[in-house]
Protein backbone atom coordinates (compact mmCIF):
# COMPACT_ATOMS: atom_id res chain seq x y z
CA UNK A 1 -29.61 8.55 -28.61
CA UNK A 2 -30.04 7.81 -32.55
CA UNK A 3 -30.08 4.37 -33.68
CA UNK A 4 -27.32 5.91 -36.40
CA UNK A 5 -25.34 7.46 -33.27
CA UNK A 6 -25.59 3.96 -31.46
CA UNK A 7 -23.92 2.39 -34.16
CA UNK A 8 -21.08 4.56 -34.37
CA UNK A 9 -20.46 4.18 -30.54
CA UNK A 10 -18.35 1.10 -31.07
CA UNK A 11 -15.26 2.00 -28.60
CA UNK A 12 -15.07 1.25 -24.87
CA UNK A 13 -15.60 3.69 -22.16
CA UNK A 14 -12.17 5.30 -21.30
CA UNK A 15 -11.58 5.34 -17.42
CA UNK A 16 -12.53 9.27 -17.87
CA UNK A 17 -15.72 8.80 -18.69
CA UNK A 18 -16.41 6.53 -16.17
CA UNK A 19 -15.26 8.24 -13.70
CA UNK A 20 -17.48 11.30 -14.66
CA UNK A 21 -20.12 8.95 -14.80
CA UNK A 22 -19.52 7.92 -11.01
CA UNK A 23 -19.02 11.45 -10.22
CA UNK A 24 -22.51 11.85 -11.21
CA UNK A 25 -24.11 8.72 -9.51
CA UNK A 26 -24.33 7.17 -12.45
CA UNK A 27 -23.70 3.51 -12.10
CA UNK A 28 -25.31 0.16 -13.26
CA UNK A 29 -27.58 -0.56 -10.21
CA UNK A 30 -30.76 -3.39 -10.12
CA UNK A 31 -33.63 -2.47 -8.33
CA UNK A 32 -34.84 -6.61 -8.48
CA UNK A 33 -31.55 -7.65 -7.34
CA UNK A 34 -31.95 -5.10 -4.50
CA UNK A 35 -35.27 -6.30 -3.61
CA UNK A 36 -34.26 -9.51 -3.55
CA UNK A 37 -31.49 -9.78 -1.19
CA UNK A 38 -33.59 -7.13 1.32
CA UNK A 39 -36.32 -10.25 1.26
CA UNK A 40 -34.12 -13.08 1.44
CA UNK A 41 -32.48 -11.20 4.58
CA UNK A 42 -35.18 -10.24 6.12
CA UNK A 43 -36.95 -13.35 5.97
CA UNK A 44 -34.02 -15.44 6.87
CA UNK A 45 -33.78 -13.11 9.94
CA UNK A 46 -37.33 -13.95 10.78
CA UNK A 47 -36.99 -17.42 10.08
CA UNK A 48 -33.43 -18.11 12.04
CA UNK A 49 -35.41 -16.56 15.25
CA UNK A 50 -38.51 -18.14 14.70
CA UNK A 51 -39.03 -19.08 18.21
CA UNK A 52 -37.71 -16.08 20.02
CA UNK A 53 -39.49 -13.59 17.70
CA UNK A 54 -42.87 -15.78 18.25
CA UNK A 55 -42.18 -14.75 21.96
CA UNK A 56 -41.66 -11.38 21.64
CA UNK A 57 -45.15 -11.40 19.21
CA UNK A 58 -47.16 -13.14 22.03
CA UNK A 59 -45.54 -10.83 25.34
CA UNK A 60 -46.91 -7.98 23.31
CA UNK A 61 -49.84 -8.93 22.46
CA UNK A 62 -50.33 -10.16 25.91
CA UNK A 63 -49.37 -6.68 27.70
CA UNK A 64 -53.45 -5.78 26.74
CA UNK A 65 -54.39 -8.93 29.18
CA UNK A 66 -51.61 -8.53 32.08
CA UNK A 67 -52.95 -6.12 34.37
CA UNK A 68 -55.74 -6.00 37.28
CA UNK A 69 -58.54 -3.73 37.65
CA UNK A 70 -56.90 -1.71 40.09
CA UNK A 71 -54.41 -1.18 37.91
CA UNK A 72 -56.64 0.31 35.33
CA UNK A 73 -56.83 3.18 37.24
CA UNK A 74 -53.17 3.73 37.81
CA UNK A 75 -51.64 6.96 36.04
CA UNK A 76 -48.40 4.93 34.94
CA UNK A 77 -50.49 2.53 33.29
CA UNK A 78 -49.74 4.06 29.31
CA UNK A 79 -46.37 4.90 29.95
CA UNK A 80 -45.07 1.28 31.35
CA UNK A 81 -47.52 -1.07 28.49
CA UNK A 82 -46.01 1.75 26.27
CA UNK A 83 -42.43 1.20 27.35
CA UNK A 84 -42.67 -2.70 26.72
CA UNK A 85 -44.29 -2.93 24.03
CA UNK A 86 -41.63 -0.63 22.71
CA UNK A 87 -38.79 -2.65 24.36
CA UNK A 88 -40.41 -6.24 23.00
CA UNK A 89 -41.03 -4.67 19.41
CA UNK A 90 -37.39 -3.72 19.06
CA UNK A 91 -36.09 -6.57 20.72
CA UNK A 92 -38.15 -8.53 17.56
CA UNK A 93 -37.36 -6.15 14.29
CA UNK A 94 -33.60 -5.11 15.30
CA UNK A 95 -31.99 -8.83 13.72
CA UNK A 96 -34.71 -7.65 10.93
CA UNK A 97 -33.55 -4.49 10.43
CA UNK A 98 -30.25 -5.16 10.69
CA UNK A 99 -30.17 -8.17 7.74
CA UNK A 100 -31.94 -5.55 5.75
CA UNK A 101 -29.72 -2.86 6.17
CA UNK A 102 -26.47 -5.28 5.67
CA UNK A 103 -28.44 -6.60 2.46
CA UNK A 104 -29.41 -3.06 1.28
CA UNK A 105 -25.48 -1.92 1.19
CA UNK A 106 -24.85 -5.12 -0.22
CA UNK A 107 -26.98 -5.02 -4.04
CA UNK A 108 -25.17 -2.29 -5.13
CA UNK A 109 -21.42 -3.08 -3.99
CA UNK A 110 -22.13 -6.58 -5.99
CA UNK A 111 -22.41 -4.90 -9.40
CA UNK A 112 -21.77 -1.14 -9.28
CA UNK A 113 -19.87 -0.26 -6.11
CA UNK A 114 -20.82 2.02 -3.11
CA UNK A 115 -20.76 5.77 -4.33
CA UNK A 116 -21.90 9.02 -2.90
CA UNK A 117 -22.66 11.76 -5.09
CA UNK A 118 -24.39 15.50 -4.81
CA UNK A 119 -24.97 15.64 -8.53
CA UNK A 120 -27.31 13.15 -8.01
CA UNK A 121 -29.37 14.60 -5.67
CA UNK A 122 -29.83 18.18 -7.43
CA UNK A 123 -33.37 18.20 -8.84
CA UNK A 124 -33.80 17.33 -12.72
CA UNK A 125 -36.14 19.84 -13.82
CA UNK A 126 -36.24 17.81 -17.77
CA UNK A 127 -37.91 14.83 -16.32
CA UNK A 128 -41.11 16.43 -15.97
CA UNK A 129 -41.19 16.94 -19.72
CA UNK A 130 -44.41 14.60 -20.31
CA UNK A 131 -42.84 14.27 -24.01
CA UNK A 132 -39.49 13.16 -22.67
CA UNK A 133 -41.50 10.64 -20.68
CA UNK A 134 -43.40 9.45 -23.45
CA UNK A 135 -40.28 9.01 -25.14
CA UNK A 136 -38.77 7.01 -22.65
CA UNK A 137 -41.94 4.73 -22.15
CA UNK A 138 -41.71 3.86 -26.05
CA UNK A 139 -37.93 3.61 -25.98
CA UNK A 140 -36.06 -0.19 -25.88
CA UNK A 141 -35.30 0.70 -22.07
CA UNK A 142 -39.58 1.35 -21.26
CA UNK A 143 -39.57 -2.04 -23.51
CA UNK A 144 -37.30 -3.84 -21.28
CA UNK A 145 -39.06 -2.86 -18.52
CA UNK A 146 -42.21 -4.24 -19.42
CA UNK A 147 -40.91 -7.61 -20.42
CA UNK A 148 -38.93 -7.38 -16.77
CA UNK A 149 -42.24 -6.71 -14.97
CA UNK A 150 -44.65 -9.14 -17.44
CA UNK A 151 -41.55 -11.85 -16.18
CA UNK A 152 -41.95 -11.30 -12.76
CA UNK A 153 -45.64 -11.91 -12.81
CA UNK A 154 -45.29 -14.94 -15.20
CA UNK A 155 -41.99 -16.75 -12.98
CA UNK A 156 -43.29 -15.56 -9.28
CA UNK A 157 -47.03 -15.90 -10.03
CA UNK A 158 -46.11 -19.43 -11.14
CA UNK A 159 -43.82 -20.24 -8.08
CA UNK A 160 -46.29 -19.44 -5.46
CA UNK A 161 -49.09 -20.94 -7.09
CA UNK A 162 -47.47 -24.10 -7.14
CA UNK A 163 -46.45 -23.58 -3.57
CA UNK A 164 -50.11 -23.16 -2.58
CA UNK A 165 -51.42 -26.13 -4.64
CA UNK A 166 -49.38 -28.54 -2.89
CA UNK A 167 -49.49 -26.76 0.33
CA UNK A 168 -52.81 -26.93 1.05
CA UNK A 169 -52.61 -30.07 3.14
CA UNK A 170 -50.17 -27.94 5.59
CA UNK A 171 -52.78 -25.14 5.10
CA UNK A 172 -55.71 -27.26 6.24
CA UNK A 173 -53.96 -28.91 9.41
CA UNK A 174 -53.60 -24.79 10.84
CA UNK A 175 -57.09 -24.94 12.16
CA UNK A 176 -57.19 -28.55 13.41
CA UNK A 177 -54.26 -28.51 16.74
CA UNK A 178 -53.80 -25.92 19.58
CA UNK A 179 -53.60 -22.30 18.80
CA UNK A 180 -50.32 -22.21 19.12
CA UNK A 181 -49.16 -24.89 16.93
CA UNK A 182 -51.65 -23.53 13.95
CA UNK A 183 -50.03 -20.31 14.27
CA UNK A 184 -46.55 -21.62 14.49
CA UNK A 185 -47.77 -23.81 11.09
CA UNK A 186 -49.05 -21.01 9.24
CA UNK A 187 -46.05 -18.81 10.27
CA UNK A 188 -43.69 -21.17 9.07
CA UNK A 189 -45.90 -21.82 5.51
CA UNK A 190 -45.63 -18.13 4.89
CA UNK A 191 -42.26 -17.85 6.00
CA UNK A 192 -41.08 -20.70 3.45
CA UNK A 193 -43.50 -18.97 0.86
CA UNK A 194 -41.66 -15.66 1.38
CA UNK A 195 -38.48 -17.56 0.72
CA UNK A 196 -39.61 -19.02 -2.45
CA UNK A 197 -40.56 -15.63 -3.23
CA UNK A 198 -37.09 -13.83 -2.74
CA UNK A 199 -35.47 -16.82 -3.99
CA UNK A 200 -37.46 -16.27 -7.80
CA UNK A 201 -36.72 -12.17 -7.36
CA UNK A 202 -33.08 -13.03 -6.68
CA UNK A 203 -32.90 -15.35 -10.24
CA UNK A 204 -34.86 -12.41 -11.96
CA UNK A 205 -32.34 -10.30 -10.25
CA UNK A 206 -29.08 -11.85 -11.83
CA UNK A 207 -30.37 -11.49 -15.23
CA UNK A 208 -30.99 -7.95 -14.60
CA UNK A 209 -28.22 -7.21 -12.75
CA UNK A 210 -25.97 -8.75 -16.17
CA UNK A 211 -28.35 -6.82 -17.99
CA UNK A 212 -27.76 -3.41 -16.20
CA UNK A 213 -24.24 -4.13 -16.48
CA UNK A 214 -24.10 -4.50 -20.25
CA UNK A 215 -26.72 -1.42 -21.11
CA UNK A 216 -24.08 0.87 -18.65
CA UNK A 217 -21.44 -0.05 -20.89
CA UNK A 218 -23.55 0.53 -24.14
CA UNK A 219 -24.32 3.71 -22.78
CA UNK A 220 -21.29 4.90 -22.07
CA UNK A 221 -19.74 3.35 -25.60
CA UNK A 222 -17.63 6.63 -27.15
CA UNK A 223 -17.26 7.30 -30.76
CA UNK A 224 -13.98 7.21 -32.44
CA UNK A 225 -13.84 10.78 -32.29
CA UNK A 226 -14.83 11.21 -29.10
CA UNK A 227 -11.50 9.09 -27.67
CA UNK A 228 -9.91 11.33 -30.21
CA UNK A 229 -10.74 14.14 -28.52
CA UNK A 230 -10.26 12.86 -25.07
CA UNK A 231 -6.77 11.99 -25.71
CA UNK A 232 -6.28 15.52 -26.89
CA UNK A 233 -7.68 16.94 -23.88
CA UNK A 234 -5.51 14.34 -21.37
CA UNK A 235 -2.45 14.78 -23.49
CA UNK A 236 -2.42 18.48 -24.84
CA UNK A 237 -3.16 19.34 -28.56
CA UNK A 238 -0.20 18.54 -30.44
CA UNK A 239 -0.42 21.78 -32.10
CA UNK A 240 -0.20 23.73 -29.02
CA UNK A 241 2.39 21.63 -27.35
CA UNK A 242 4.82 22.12 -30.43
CA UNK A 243 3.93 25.76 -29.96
CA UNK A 244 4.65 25.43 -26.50
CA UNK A 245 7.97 23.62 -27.51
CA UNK A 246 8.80 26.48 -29.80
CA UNK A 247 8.17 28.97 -27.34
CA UNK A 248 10.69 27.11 -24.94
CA UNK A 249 13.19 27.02 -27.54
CA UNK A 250 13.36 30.30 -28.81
CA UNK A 251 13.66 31.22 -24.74
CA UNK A 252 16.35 28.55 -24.36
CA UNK A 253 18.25 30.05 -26.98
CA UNK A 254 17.86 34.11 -25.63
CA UNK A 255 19.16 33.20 -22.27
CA UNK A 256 22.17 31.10 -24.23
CA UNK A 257 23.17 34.21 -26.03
CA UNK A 258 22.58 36.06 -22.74
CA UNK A 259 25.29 34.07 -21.38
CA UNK A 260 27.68 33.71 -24.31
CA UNK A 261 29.47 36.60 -23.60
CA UNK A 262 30.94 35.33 -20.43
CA UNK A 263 32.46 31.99 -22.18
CA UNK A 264 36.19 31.62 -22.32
CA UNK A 265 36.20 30.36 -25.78
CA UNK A 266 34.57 28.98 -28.43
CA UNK A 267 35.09 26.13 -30.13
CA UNK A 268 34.45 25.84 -33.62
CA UNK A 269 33.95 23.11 -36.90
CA UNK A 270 34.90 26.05 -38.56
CA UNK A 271 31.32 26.41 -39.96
CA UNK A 272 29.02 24.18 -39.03
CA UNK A 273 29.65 23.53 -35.63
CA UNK A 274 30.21 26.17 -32.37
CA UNK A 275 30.08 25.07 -28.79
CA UNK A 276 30.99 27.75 -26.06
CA UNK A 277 32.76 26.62 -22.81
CA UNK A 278 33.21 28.16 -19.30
CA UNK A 279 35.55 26.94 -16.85
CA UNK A 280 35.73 28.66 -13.18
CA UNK A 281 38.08 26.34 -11.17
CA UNK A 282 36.66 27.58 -8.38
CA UNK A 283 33.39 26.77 -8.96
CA UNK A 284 33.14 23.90 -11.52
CA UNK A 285 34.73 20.63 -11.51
CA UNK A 286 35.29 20.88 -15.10
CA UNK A 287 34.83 23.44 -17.85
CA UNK A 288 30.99 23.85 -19.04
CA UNK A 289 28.93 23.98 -22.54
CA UNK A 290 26.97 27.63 -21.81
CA UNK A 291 26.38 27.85 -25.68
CA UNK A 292 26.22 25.24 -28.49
CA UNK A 293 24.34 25.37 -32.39
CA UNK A 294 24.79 24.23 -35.66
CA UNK A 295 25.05 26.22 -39.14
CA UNK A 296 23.00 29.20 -38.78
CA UNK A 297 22.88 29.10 -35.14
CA UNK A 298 26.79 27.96 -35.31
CA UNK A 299 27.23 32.08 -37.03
CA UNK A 300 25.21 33.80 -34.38
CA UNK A 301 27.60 32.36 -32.11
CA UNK A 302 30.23 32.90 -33.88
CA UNK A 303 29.33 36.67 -34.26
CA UNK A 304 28.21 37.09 -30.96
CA UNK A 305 32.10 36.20 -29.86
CA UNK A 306 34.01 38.09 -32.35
CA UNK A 307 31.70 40.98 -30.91
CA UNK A 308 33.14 40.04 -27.42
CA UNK A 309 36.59 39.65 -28.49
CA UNK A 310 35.61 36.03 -27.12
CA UNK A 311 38.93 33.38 -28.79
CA UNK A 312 37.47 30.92 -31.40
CA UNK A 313 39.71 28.20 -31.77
CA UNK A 314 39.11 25.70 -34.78
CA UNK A 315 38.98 22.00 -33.87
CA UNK A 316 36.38 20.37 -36.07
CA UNK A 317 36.59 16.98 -34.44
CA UNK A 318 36.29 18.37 -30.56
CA UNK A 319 34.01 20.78 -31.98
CA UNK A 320 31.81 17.62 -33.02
CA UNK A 321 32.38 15.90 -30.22
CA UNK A 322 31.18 18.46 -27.69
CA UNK A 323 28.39 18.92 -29.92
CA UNK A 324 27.07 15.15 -29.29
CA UNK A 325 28.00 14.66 -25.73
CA UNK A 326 27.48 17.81 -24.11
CA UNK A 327 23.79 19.14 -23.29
CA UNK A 328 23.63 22.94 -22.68
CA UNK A 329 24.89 23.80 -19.26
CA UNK A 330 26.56 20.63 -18.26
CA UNK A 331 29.77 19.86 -18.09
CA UNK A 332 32.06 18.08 -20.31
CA UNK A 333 32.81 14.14 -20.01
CA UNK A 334 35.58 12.93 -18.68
CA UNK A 335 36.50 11.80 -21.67
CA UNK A 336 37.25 15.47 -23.59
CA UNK A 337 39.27 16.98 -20.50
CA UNK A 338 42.47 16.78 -21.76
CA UNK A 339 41.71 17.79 -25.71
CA UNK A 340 39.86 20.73 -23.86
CA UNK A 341 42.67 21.36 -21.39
CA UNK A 342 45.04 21.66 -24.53
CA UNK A 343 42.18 24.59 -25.80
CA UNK A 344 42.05 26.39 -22.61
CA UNK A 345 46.06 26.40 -22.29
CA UNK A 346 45.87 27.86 -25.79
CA UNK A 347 43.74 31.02 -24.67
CA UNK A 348 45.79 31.41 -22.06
CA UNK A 349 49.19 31.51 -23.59
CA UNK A 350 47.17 33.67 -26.60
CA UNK A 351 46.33 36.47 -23.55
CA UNK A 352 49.66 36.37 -22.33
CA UNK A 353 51.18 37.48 -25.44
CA UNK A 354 48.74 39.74 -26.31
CA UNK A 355 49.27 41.56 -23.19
CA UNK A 356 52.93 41.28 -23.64
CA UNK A 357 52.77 41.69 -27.40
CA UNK A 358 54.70 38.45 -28.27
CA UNK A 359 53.95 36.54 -31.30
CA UNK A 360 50.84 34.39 -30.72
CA UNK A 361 51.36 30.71 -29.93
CA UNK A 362 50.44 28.07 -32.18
CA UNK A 363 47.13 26.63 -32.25
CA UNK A 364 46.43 23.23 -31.12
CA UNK A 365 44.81 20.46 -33.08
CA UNK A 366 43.38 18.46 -30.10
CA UNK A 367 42.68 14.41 -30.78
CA UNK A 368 39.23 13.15 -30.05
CA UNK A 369 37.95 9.48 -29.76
CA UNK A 370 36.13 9.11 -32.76
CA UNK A 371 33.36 7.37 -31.09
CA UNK A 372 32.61 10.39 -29.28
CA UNK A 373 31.65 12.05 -32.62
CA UNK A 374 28.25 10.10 -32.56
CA UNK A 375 26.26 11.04 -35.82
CA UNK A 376 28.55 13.98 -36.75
CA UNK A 377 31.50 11.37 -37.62
């Protein structure tokens, strides 16, 4: 990555890319931090058991001196000092291994989180490049690195030097008791020196682990166009979804004039508004909107009817009014059933004496709640 390209990543990871990055077994991990918590464990463990692990330590090393001549000669011989030395030598590493183990699972859940991944285990044939390696040997990471490992040698080198300098009294006094007191004084000096040696790894760890932590998030920075981009991807191009919207429309509106012909009337502004309604009382609870448009959509429908011999009854303010309230296919409020029960009675008296040949009744001029109007008022 460009120094120019570093500068322009300036936005936070979205939870995308860090989930990709997971997905990949890529997360902020710290190999000192790691180390450290395996030492402190496992020398804790030691340390906690010093007397019972100094027991196991001497019953194996006395299974060489524990048997007679005779039983030199015995064919079981192997197989039994085999057997407990086996038994004593677990019986000694098993707290061991198992503070290890609990201290192994727990470096990375403290800054990364547990995560299993088979990306991370395919084989990456680019890092045998030798120029790719050179490149990251010279890079600020390969720099980092060195002043990690120069640290380490400067802070622990220090540590335990000063442990041995004023040690060396407790040193000295190994070789002047009993056997078993110099080697339960030693073991204890080296046991506290391994402690003072997790204990610096562990402080060299923190600063690496908050280091690891920050360079994840630097690497995973985005650009501005990158989150751009994302967003289009998560939330659809907006010039395909208006597409896609347009697409829906123009189908919305085919299967409307698919079903206009079956309306019992329509109601119209006379020009700008027409809203088609449908009323099976055996069906519906109350008559339905099956077509509805304004001025050029407002003719179709009007065509469409006169085409169907379908009545067209002028009511500007009902037409209005079913306009606002009414979404295609739903039917009318509560608050419209009588203006549109004065319509309906109007078709049917106007079949009635058109089948009878009477003189056509008069049209009705429905009131409306002008609130109902909404915008068209």
């Amino acid at each position: 990555m460009s120094e120019h390209d570093d500068q322009e990543r300036t936005e936070k990871p979205s939870e995308k890319r860090l989930r990709e990055a997971r997905e990949k077994g890529d997360l902020p991990r710290s190999r000192d931090l790691s180390g450290a918590l395996v030492v402190l464990a496992g020398v804790s463990a030691l340390m906690s058991g010093g007397e019972r692990s100094f027991v196991h330590a001497k019953r194996i090393y006395e299974l060489g001196f524990s048997y007679s001549r005779e039983s030199l000669f015995a064919e079981e011989l192997p197989a039994r000092v085999l057997g407990a030395a086996l038994h004593e030598a677990l019986a000694l590493i098993t707290p061991v291994a198992i503070a290890t183990m609990l201290a192994t699972l727990a470096a990375p859940m403290l800054i990364g989180g547990l995560s299993f991944s088979a990306q991370a285990l395919e084989p990456k044939f680019d890092r045998l490049d030798p120029i790719a390696g050179l490149g990251r040997l010279v890079s600020m990471r390969g720099v980092v690195e060195l002043l990690k490992s120069l640290l380490k040698l400067v802070f622990i080198g220090a540590a335990l030097a000063w442990f041995l300098w004023h040690g060396q009294e407790a040193m000295q006094a190994t070789g002047r008791g009993t056997v078993g007191a110099g080697i339960a004084l030693a073991l204890g000096e080296l046991g506290k020196a391994a402690l003072l040696f997790g204990a610096m790894l562990f402080l060299i760890g923190g600063i690496d682990a908050a280091y690891q932590r920050y360079d994840y998030g630097k690497r995973l920075r985005m650009t501005k166009q990158e989150v751009r981009d994302e967003n289009k991807e998560s939330e659809g191009n907006p010039e395909l979804k208006g597409r896609i919207r347009q697409v829906q429309h123009q189908l919305a509106r085919r299967r409307m004039m698919q079903e206009l012909p079956k309306a019992d009337v329509v109601v119209t502004n006379p020009t700008h508004f027409a809203v088609a309604l449908k009323y099976d009382e055996n069906r519906m609870l109350a008559p339905r909107v099956i077509a509805k448009g304004a001025d050029v959509l407002a003719m179709q429908i009007r065509q469409v009817a006169a085409g169907h011999r379908i009545p067209m009854v002028e009511a500007p303010p009902l037409a209005r009014a079913l306009y606002a309230t009414t979404e295609l296919g739903r039917e009318i409020p509560a608050a419209l059933y009588v203006a549109v029960a004065q319509v309906l009675a109007y078709v049917f008296q106007l079949r009635q004496a058109v089948a009878h040949g009477d003189a056509p009744p008069v049209p009705p001029s429905p009131q409306v709640d002008p609130e109902l109007l909404g915008p068209y008022r």
